[in-house]
C-alpha atoms as a PDB file:
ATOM      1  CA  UNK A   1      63.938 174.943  14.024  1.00  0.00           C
ATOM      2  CA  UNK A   2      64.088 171.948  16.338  1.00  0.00           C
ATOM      3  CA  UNK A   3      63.568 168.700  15.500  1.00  0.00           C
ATOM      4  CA  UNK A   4      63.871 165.445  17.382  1.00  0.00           C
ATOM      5  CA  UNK A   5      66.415 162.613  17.080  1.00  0.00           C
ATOM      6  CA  UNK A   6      65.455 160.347  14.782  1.00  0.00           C
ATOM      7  CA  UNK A   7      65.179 157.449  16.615  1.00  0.00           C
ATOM      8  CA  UNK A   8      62.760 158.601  19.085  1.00  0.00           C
ATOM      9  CA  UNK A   9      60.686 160.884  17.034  1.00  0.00           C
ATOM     10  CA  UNK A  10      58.031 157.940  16.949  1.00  0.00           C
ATOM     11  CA  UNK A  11      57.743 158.481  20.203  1.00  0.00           C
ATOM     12  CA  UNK A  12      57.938 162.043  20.634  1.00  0.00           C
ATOM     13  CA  UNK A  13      55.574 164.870  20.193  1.00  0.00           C
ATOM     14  CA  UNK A  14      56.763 168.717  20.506  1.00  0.00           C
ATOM     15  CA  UNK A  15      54.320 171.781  20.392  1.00  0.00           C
ATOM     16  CA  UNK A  16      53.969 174.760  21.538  1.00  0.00           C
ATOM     17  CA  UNK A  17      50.785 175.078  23.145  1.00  0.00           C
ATOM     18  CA  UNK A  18      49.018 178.307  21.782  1.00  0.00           C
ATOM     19  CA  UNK A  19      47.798 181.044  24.484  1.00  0.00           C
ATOM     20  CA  UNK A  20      44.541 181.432  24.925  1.00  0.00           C
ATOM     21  CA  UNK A  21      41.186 181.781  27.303  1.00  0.00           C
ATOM     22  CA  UNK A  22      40.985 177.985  27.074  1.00  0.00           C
ATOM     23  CA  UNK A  23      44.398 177.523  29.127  1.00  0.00           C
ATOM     24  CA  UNK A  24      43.737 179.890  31.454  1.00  0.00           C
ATOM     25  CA  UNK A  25      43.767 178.366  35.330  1.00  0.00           C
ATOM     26  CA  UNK A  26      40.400 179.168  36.644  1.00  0.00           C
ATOM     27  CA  UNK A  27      39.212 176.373  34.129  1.00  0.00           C
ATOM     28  CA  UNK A  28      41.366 173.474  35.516  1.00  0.00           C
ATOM     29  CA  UNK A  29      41.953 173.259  39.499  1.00  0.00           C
ATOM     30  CA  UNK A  30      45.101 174.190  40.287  1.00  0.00           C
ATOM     31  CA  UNK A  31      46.779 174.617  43.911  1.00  0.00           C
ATOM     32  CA  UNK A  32      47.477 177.880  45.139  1.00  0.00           C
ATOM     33  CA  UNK A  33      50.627 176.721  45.575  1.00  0.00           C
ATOM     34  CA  UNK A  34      51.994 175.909  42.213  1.00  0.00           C
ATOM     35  CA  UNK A  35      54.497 178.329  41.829  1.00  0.00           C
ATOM     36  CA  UNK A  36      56.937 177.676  44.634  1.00  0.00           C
ATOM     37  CA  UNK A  37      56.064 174.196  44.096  1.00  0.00           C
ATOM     38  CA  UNK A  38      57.665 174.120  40.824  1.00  0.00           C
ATOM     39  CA  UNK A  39      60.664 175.995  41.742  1.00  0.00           C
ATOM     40  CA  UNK A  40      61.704 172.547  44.327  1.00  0.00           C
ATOM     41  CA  UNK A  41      61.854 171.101  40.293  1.00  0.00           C
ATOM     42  CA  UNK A  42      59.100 168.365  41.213  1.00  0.00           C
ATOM     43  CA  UNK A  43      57.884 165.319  39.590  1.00  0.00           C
ATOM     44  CA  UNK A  44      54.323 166.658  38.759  1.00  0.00           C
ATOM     45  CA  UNK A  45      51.829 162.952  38.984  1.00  0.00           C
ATOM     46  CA  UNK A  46      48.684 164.227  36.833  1.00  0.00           C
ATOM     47  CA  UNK A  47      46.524 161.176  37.619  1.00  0.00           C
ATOM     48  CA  UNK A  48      42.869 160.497  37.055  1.00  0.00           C
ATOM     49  CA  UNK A  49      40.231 159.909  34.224  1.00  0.00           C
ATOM     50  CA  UNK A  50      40.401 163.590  32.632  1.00  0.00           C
ATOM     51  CA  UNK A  51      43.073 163.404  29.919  1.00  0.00           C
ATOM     52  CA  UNK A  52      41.767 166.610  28.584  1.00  0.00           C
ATOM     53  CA  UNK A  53      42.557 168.491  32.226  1.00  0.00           C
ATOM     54  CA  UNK A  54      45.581 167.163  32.266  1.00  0.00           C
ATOM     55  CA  UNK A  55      46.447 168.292  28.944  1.00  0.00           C
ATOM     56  CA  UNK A  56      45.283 172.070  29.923  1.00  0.00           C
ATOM     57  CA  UNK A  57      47.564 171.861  33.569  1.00  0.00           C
ATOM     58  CA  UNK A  58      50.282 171.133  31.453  1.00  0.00           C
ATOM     59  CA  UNK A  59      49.716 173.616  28.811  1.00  0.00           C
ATOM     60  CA  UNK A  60      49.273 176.498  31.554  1.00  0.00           C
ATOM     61  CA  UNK A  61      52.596 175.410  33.303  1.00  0.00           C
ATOM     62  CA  UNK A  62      54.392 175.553  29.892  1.00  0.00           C
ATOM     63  CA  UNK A  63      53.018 179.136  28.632  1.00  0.00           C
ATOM     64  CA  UNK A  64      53.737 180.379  32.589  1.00  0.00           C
ATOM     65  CA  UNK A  65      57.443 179.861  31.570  1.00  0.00           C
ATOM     66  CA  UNK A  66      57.084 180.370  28.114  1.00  0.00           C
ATOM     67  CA  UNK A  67      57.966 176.529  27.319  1.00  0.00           C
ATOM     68  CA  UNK A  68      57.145 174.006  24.538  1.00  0.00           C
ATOM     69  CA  UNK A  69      56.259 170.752  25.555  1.00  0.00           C
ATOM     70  CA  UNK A  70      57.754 167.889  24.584  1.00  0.00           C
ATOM     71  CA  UNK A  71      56.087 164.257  25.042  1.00  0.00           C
ATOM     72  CA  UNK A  72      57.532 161.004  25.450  1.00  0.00           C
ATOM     73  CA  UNK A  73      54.821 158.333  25.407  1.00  0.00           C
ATOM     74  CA  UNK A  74      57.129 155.574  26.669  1.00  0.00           C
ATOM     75  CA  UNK A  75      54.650 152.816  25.433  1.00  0.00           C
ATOM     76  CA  UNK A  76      55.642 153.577  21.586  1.00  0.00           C
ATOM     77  CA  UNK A  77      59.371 153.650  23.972  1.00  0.00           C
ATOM     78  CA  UNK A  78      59.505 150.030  24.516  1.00  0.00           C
ATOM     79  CA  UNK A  79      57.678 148.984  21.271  1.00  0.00           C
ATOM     80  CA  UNK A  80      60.557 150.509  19.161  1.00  0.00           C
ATOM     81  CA  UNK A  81      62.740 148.301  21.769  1.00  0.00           C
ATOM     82  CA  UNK A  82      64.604 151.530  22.850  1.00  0.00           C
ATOM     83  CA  UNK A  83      66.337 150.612  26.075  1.00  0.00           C
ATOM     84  CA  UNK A  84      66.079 152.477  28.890  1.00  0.00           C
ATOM     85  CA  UNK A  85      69.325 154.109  29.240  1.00  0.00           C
ATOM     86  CA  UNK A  86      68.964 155.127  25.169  1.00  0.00           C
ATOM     87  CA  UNK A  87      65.743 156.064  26.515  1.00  0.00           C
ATOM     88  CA  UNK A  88      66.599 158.621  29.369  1.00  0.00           C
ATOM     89  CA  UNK A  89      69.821 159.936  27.652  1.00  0.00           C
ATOM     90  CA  UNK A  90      68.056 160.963  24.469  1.00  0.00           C
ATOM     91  CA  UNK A  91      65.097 162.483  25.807  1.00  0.00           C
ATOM     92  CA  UNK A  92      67.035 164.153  28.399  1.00  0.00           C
ATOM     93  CA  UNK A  93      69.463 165.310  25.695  1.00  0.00           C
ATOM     94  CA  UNK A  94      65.743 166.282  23.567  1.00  0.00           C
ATOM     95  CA  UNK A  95      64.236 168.213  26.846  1.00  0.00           C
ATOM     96  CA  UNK A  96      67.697 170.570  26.719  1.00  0.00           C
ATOM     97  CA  UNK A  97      67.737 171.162  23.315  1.00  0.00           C
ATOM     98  CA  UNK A  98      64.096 172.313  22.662  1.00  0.00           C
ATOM     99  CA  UNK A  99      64.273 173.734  26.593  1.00  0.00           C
ATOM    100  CA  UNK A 100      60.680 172.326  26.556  1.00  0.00           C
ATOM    101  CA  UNK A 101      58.866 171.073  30.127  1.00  0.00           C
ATOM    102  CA  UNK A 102      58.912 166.843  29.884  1.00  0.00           C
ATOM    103  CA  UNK A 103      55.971 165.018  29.876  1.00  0.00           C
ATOM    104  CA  UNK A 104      55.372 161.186  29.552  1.00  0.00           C
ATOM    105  CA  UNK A 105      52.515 159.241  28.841  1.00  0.00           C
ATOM    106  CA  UNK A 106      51.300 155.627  27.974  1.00  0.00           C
ATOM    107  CA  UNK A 107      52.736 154.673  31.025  1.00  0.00           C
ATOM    108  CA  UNK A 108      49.124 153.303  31.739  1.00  0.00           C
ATOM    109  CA  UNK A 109      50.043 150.533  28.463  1.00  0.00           C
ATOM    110  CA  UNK A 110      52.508 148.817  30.160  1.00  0.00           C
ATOM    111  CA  UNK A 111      52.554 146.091  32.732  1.00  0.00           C
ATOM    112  CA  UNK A 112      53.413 146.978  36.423  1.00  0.00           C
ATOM    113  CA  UNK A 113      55.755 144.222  36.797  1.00  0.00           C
ATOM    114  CA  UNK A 114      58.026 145.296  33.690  1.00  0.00           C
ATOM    115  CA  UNK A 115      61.685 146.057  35.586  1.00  0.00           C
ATOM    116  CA  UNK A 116      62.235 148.477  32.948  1.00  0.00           C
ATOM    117  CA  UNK A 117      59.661 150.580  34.471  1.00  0.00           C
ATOM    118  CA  UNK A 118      61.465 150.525  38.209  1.00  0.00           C
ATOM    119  CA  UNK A 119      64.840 151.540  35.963  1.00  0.00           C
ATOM    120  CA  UNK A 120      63.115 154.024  34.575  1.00  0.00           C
ATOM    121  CA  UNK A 121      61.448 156.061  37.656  1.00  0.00           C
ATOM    122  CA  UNK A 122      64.699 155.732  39.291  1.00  0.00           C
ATOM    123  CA  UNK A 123      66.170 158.051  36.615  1.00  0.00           C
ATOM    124  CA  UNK A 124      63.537 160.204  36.495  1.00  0.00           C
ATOM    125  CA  UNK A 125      63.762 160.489  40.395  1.00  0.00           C
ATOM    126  CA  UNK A 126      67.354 162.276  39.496  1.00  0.00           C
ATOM    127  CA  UNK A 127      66.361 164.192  37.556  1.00  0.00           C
ATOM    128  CA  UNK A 128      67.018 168.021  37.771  1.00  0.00           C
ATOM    129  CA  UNK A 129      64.077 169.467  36.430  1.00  0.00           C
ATOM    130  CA  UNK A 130      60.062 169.534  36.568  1.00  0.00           C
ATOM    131  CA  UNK A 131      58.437 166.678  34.923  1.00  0.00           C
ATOM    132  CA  UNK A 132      55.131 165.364  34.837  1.00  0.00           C
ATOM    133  CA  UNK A 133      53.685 162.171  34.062  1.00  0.00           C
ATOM    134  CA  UNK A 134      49.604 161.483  32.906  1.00  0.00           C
ATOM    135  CA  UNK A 135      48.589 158.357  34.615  1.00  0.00           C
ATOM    136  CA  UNK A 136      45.511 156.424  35.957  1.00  0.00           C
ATOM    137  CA  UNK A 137      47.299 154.459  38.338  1.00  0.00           C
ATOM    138  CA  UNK A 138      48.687 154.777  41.706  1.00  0.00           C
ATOM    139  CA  UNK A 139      52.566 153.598  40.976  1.00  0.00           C
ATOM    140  CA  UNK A 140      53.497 152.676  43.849  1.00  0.00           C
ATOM    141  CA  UNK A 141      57.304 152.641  42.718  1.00  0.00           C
ATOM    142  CA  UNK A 142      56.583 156.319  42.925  1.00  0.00           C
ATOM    143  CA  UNK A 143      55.636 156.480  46.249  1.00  0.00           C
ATOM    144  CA  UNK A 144      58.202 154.236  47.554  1.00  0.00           C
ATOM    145  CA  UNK A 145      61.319 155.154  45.599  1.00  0.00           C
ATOM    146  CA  UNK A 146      61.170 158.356  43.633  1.00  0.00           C
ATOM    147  CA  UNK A 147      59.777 160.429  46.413  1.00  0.00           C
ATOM    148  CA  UNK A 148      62.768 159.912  48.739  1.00  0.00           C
ATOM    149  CA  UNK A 149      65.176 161.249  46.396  1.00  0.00           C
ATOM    150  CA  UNK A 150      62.738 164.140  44.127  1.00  0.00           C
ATOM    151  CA  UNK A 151      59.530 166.000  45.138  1.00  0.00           C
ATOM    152  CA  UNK A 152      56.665 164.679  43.971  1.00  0.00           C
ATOM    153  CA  UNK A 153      53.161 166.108  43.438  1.00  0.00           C
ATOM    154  CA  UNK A 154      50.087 164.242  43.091  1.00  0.00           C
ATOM    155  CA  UNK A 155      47.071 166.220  41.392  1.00  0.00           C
ATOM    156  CA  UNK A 156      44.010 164.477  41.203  1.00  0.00           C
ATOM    157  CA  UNK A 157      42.416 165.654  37.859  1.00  0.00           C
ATOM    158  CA  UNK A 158      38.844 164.520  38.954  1.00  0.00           C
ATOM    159  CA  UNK A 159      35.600 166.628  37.399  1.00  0.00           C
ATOM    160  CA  UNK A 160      35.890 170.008  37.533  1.00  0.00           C
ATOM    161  CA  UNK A 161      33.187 171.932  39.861  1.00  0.00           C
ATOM    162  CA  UNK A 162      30.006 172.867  38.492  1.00  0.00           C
ATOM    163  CA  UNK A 163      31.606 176.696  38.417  1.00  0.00           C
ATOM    164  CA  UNK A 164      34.221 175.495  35.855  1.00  0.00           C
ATOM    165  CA  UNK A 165      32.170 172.915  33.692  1.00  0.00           C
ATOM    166  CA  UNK A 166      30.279 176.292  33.183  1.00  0.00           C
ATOM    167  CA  UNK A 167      32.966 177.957  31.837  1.00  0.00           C
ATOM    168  CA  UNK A 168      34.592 174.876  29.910  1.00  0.00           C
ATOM    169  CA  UNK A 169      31.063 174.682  28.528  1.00  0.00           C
ATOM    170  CA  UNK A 170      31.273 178.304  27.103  1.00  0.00           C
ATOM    171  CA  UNK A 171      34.441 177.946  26.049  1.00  0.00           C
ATOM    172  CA  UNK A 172      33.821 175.140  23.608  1.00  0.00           C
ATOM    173  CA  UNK A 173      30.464 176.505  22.398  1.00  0.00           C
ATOM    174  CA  UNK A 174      32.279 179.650  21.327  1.00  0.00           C
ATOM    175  CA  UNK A 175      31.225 183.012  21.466  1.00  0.00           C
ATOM    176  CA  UNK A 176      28.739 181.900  18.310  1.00  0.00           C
ATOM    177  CA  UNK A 177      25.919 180.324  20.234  1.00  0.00           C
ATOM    178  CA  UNK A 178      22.422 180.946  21.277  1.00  0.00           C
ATOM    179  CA  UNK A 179      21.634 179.581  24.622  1.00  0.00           C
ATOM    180  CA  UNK A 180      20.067 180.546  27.380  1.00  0.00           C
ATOM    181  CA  UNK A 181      22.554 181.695  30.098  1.00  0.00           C
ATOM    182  CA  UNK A 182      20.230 179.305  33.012  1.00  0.00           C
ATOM    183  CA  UNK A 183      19.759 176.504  30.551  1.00  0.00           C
ATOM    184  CA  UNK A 184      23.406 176.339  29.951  1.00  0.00           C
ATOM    185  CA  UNK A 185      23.928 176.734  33.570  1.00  0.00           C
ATOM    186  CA  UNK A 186      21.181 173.842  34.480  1.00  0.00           C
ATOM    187  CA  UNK A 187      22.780 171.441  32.176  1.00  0.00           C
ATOM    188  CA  UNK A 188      26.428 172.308  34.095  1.00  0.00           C
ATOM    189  CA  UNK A 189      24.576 171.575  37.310  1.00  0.00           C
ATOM    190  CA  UNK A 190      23.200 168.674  36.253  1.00  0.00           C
ATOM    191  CA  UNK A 191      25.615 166.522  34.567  1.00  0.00           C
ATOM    192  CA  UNK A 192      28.972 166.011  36.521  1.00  0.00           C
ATOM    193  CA  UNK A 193      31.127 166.007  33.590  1.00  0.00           C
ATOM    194  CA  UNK A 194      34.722 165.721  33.117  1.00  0.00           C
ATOM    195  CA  UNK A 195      36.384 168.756  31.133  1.00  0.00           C
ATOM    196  CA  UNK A 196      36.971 166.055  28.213  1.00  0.00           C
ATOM    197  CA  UNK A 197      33.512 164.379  27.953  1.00  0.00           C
ATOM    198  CA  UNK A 198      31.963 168.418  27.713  1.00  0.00           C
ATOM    199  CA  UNK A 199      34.742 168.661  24.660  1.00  0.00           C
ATOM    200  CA  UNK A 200      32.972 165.479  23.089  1.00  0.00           C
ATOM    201  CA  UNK A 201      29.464 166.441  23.726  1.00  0.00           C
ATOM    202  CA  UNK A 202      30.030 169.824  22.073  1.00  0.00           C
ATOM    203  CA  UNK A 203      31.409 168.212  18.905  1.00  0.00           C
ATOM    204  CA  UNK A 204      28.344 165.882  18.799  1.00  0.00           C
ATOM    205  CA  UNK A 205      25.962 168.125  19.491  1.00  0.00           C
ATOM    206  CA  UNK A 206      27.299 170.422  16.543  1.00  0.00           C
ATOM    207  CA  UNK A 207      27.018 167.544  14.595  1.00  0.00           C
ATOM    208  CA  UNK A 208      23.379 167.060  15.354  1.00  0.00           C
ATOM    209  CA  UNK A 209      22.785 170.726  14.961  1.00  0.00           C
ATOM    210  CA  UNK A 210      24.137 170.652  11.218  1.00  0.00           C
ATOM    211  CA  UNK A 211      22.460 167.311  10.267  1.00  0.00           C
ATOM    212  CA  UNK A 212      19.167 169.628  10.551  1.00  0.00           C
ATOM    213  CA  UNK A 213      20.656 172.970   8.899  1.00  0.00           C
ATOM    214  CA  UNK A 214      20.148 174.731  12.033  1.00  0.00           C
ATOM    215  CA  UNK A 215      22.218 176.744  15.231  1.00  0.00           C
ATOM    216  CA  UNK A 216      23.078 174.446  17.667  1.00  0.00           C
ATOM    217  CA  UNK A 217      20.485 174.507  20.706  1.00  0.00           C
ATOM    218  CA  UNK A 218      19.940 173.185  24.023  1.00  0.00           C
ATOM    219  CA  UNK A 219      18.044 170.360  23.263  1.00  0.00           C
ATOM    220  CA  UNK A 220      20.906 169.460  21.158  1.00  0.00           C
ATOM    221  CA  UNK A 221      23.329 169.433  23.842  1.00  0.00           C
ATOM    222  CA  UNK A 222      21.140 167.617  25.850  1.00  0.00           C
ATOM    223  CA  UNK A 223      20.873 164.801  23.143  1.00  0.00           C
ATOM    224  CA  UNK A 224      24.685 164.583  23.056  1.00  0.00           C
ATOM    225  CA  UNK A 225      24.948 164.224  26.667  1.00  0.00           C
ATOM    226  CA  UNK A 226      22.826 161.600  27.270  1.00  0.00           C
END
């Protein structure tokens, strides 16, 4: 019955993610690689506009090793005015008490020229085991420093390839739908989607669909996209 320390549960989030068709790996691109990747105990560098891929690479690394997650948005971190070394001895102290696989986000919130920041990916750089960090930027800290000392993996989570919006389509219509197969597959071919804007369209279109009291349809998902 875990629960986090106090002090940074504000800035914590634990869950285990749940197992299904949606996490599988042919939805989210993935190297070939990844397993002996992750047993060098890498810092894994999710990067890129698709918050909702990154979400599903992490998921699919944590139910591979039958892990929680547990996520440190280090943003809500500095706000509380944890210090750094508070910072990395609780949450390391967090990660081996829940045995969960680290992630940390909001890194993206704060400025590139905070020190605490430099601190902060210096200790992660010694750290023994896989963690992974969402991010739209570069860091160059990371390529400089942290590499040196820890592996580090960079996985562009870019739009998925017309094959997988397909399926990411499908999978958030639900097996509930009445679509044409082609039509479903022209709108995938035609709209170069991230997995996380296809999430948001479905929910609008739905929404459209029950404003008129009827089945959601094509020409509802095409409304929503555009």
């Amino acid at each position: 019955d875990y629960q986090p320390d106090r002090k940074l549960s504000e800035a914590l989030e634990y869950y285990f993610p749940v197992q299904n068709e949606l996490n599988n790996h042919d939805l989210v691109d993935l190297p070939e690689d990844i397993d002996s990747l992750l047993v060098k105990k890498p810092l894994i560098v999710l990067y890129g506009q698709d918050e909702l891929q990154k979400q599903k690479i992490s998921e699919y690394l944590a139910n591979t090793h039958n892990q929680p997650l547990l996520i440190l948005d280090i943003n809500k971190a500095y706000q509380a005015q944890i210090s750094n070394s508070e910072l990395i001895r609780g949450f390391s102290r967090e990660i081996k008490l829940a045995n969960a696989l680290p992630i940390i986000v909001g890194l993206d919130q704060v400025p590139e020229n905070n020190t605490e920041i430099n601190t902060l990916f210096q200790s992660l750089s010694e750290f023994e085991e896989t963690i992974i960090i969402f991010t739209n930027r570069n860091w160059p800290i990371i390529r400089k420093e942290t590499e040196h000392i820890k592996p580090v993996y960079w996985l562009d989570c870019k739009n998925p390839t017309s094959g997988k919006r397909i399926k990411i389509w499908k999978q958030y219509l639900g097996k509930n739908f009445d679509i044409d197969e082609k039509e479903l597959e022209s709108l995938a071919n035609q709209f170069n989607l991230s997995a996380t804007q296809i999430q948001n369209i479905v929910y609008s279109a739905h929404d459209l669909a029950f404003k008129k009291g009827k089945q959601i349809s094509i020409e509802d998902l095409y409304e929503a996209t555009r």
